[in-house]
C-alpha atoms as a PDB file:
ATOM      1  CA  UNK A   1    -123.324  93.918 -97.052  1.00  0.00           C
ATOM      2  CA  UNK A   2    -121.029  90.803 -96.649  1.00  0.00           C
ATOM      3  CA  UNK A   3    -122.531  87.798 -96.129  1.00  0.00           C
ATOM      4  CA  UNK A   4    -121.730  85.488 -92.941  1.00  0.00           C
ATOM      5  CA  UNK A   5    -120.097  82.497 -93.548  1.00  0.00           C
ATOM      6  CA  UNK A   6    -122.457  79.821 -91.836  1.00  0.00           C
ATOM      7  CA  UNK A   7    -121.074  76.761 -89.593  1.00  0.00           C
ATOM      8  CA  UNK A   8    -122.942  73.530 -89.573  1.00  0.00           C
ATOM      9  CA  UNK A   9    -120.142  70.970 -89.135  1.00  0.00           C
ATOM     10  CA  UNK A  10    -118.959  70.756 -85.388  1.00  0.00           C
ATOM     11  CA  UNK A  11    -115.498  68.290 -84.534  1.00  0.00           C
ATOM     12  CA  UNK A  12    -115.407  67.344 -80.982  1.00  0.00           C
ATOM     13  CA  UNK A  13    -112.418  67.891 -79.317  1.00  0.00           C
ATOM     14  CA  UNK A  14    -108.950  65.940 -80.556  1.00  0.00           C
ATOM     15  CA  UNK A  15    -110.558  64.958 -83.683  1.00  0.00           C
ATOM     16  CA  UNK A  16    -109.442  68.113 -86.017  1.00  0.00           C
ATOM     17  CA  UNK A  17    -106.009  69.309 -86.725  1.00  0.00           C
ATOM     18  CA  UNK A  18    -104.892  72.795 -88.626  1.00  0.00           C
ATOM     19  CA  UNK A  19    -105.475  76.428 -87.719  1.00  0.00           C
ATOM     20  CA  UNK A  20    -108.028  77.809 -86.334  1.00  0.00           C
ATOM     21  CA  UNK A  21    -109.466  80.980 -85.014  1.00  0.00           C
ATOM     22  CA  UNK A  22    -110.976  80.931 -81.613  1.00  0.00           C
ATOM     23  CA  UNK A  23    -114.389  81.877 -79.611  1.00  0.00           C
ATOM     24  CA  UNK A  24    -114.289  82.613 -76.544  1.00  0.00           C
ATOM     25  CA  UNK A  25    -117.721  81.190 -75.405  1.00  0.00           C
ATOM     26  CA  UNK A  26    -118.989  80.947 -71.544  1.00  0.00           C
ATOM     27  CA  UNK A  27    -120.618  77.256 -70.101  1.00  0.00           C
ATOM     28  CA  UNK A  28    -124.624  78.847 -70.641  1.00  0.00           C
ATOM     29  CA  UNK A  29    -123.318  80.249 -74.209  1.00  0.00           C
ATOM     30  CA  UNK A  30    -121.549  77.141 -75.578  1.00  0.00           C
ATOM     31  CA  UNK A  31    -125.420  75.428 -75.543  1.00  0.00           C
ATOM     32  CA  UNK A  32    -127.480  76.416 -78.830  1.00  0.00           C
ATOM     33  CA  UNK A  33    -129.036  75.545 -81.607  1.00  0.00           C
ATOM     34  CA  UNK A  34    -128.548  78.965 -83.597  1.00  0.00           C
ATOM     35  CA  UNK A  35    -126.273  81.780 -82.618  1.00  0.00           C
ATOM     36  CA  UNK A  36    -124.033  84.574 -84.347  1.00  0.00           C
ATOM     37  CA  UNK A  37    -120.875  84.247 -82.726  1.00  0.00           C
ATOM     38  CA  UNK A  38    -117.366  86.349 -83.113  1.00  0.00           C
ATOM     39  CA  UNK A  39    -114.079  85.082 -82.842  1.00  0.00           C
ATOM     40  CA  UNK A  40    -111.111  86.685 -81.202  1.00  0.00           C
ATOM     41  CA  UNK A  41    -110.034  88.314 -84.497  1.00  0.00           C
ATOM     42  CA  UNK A  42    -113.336  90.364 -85.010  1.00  0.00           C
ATOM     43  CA  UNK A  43    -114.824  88.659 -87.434  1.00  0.00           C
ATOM     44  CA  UNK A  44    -118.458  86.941 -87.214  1.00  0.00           C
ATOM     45  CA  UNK A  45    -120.042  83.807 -88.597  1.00  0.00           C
ATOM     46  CA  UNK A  46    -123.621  82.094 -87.722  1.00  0.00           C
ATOM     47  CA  UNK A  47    -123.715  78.388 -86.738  1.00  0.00           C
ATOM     48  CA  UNK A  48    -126.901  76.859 -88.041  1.00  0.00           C
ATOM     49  CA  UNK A  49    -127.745  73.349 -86.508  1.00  0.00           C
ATOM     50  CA  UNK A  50    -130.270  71.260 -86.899  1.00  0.00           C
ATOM     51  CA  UNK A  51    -130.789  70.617 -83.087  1.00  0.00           C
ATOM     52  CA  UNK A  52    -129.317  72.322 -80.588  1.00  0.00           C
ATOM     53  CA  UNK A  53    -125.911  70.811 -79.420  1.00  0.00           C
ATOM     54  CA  UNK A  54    -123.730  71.774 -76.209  1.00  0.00           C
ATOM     55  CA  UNK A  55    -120.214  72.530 -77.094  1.00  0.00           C
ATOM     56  CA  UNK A  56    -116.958  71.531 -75.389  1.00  0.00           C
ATOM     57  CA  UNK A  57    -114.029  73.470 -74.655  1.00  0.00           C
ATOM     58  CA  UNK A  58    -111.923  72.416 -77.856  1.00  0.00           C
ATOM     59  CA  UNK A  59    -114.234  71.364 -80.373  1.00  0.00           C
ATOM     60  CA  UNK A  60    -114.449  73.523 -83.827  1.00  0.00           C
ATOM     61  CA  UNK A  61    -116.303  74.343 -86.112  1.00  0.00           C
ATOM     62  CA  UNK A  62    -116.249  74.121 -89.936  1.00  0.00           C
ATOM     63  CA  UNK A  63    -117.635  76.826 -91.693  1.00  0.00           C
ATOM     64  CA  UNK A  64    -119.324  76.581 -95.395  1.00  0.00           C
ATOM     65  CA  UNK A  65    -116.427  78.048 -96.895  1.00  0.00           C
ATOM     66  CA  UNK A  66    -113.563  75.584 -94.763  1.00  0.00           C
ATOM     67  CA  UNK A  67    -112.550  77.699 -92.089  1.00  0.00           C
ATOM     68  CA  UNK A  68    -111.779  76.187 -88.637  1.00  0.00           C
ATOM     69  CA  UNK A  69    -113.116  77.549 -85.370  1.00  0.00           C
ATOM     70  CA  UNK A  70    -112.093  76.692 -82.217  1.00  0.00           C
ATOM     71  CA  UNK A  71    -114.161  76.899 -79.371  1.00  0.00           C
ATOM     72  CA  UNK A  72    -112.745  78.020 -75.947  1.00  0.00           C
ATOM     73  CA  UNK A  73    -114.485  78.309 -72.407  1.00  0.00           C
ATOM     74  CA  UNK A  74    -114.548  81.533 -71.945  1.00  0.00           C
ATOM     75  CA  UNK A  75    -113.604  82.683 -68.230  1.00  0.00           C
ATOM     76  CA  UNK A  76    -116.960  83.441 -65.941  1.00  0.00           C
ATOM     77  CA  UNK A  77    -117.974  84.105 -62.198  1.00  0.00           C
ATOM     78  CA  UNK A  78    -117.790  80.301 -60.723  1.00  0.00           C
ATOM     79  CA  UNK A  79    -117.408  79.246 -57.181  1.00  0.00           C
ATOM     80  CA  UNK A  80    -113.966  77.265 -55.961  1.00  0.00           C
ATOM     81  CA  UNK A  81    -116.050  74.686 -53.430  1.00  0.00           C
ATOM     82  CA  UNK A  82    -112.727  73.117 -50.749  1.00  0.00           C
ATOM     83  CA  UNK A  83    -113.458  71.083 -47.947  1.00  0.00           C
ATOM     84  CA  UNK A  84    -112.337  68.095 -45.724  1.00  0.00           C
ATOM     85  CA  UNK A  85    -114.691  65.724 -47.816  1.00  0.00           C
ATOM     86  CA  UNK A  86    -114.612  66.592 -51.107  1.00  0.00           C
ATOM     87  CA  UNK A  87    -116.157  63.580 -52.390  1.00  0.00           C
ATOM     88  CA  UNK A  88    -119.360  63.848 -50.444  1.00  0.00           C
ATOM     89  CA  UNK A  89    -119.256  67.491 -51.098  1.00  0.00           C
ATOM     90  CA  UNK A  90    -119.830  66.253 -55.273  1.00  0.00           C
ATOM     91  CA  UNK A  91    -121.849  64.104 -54.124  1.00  0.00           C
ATOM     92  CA  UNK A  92    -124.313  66.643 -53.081  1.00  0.00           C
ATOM     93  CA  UNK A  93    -123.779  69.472 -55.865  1.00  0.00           C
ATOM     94  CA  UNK A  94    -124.376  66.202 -58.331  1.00  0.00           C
ATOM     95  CA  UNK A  95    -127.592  65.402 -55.856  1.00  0.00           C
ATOM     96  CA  UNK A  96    -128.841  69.071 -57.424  1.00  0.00           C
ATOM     97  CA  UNK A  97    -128.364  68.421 -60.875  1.00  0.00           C
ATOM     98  CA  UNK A  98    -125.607  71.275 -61.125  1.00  0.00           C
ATOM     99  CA  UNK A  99    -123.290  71.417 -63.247  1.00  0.00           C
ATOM    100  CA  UNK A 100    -119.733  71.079 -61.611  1.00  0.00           C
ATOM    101  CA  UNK A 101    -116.112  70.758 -62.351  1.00  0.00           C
ATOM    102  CA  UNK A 102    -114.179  68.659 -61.136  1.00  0.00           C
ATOM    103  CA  UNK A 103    -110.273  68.845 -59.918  1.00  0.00           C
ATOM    104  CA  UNK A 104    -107.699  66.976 -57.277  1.00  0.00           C
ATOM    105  CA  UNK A 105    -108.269  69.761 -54.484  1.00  0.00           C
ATOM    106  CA  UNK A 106    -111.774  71.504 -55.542  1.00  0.00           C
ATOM    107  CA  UNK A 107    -114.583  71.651 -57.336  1.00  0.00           C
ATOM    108  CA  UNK A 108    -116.149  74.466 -59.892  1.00  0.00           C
ATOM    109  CA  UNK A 109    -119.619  75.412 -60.080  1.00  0.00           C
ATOM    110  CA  UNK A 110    -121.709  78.397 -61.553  1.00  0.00           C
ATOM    111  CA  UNK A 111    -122.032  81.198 -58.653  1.00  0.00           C
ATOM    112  CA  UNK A 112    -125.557  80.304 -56.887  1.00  0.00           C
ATOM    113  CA  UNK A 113    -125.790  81.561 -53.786  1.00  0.00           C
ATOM    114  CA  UNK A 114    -128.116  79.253 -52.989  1.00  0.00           C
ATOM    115  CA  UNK A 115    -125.900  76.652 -53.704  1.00  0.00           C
ATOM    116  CA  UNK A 116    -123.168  77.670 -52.022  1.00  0.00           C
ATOM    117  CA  UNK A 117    -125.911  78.364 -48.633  1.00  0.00           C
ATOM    118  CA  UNK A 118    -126.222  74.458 -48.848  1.00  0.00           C
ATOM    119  CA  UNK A 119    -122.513  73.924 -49.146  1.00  0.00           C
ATOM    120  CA  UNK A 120    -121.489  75.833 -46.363  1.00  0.00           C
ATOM    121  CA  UNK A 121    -124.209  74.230 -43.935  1.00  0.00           C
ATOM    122  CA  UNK A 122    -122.105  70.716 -45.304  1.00  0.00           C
ATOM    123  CA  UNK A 123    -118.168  72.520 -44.044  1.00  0.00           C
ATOM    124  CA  UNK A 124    -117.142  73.366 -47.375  1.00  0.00           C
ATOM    125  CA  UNK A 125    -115.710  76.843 -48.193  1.00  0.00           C
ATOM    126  CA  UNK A 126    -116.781  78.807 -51.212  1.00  0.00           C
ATOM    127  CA  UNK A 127    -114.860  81.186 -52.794  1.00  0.00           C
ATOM    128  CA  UNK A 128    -115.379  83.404 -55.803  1.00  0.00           C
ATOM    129  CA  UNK A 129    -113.030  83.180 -58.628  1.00  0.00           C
ATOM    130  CA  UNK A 130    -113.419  84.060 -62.773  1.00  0.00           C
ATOM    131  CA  UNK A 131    -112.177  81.152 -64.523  1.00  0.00           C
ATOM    132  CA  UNK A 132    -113.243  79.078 -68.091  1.00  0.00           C
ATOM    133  CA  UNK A 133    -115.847  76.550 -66.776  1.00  0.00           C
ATOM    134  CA  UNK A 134    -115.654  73.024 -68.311  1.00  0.00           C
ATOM    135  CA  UNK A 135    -118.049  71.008 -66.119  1.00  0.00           C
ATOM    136  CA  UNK A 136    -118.689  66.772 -66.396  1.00  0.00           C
ATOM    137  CA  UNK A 137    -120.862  65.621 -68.675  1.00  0.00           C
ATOM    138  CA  UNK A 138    -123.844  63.793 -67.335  1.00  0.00           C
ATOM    139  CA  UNK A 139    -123.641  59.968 -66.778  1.00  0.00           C
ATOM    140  CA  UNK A 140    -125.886  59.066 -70.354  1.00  0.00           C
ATOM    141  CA  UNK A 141    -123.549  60.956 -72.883  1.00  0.00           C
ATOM    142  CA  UNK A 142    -121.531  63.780 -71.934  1.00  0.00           C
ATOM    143  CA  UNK A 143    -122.636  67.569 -72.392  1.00  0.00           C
ATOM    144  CA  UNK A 144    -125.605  68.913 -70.035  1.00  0.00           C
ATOM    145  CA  UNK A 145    -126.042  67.652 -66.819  1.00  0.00           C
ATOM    146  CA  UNK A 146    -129.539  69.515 -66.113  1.00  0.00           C
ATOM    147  CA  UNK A 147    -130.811  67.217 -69.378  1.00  0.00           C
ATOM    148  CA  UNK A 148    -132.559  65.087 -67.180  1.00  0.00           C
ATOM    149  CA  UNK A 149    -133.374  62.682 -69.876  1.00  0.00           C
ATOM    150  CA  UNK A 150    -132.170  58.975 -69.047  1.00  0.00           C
ATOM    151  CA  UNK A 151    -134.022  57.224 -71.799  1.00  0.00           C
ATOM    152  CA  UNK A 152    -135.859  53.753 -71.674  1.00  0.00           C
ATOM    153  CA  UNK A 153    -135.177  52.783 -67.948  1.00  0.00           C
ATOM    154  CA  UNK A 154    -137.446  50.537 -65.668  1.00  0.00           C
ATOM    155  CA  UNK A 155    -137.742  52.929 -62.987  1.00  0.00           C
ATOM    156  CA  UNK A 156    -139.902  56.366 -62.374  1.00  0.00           C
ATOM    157  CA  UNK A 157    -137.872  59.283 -61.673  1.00  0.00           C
ATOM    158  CA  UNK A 158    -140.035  62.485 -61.301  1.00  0.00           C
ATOM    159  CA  UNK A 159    -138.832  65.704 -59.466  1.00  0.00           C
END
């Protein structure tokens, strides 16, 4: 049996340079702490970390033996959210804690119809579509928004 070649060294995105291989990874996917993952070639490696990390579209990682991988989003189910006031529109799906992407004419989100219930009740118009998902980062670091951590403040914020 041939042993996997383990990845513990992650580059954020723009910081490495060379080849690479790619993974294909969706939004839910690209958070972990351990996972065996397979690149487009076939071939499979585990990444080991000491915490669990959320990935971006771009980074890499190095494996033990100095091989790049790049990470890609990975196309999923996601809403297209238009409307006359887009801004307020955000300002709700952010209100929720959900992850969103955002663009000039639209915004992305994960397919929740429960969501998208709220949305329409606001005039926007949801639309399915399959695209790679590269939400915000939250407003105290980037990477997960639903992290609802925001460290040594003065004020009480319980849900």
């Amino acid at each position: 049996m041939t042993q996997l070649s383990i990845a513990q060294t992650r580059h954020a995105a723009g910081t490495w340079s060379g080849d690479a291989a790619r993974a294909a990874l969706s939004y839910e996917d690209r958070f972990f702490r351990r996972k065996k993952l397979t690149v487009e070639d076939g071939w499979s490696f585990v990444a080991d970390f000491e915490t669990t990390l959320s990935l971006d579209h771009g980074d890499a990682l190095e494996l033990s033996d100095g091989r790049l991988v790049e990470i890609i989003a990975a196309p999923e189910a996601l809403l297209a959210v238009t409307g006359d006031d887009l801004p307020r529109l955000a300002w709700h799906i952010g209100n929720r804690h959900t992850p969103c992407q955002i663009e000039g004419t639209r915004l992305l989100i994960q397919d929740d119809p429960v969501i998208a219930h709220m949305l329409s009740h606001l005039g926007a118009v949801t639309t399915p579509v399959t695209e790679p998902f590269t939400p915000e980062g939250g407003a105290y670091g980037h990477g997960r928004t639903h992290s609802h951590d925001h460290g040594h403040t003065a004020h009480d914020h319980a849900h």
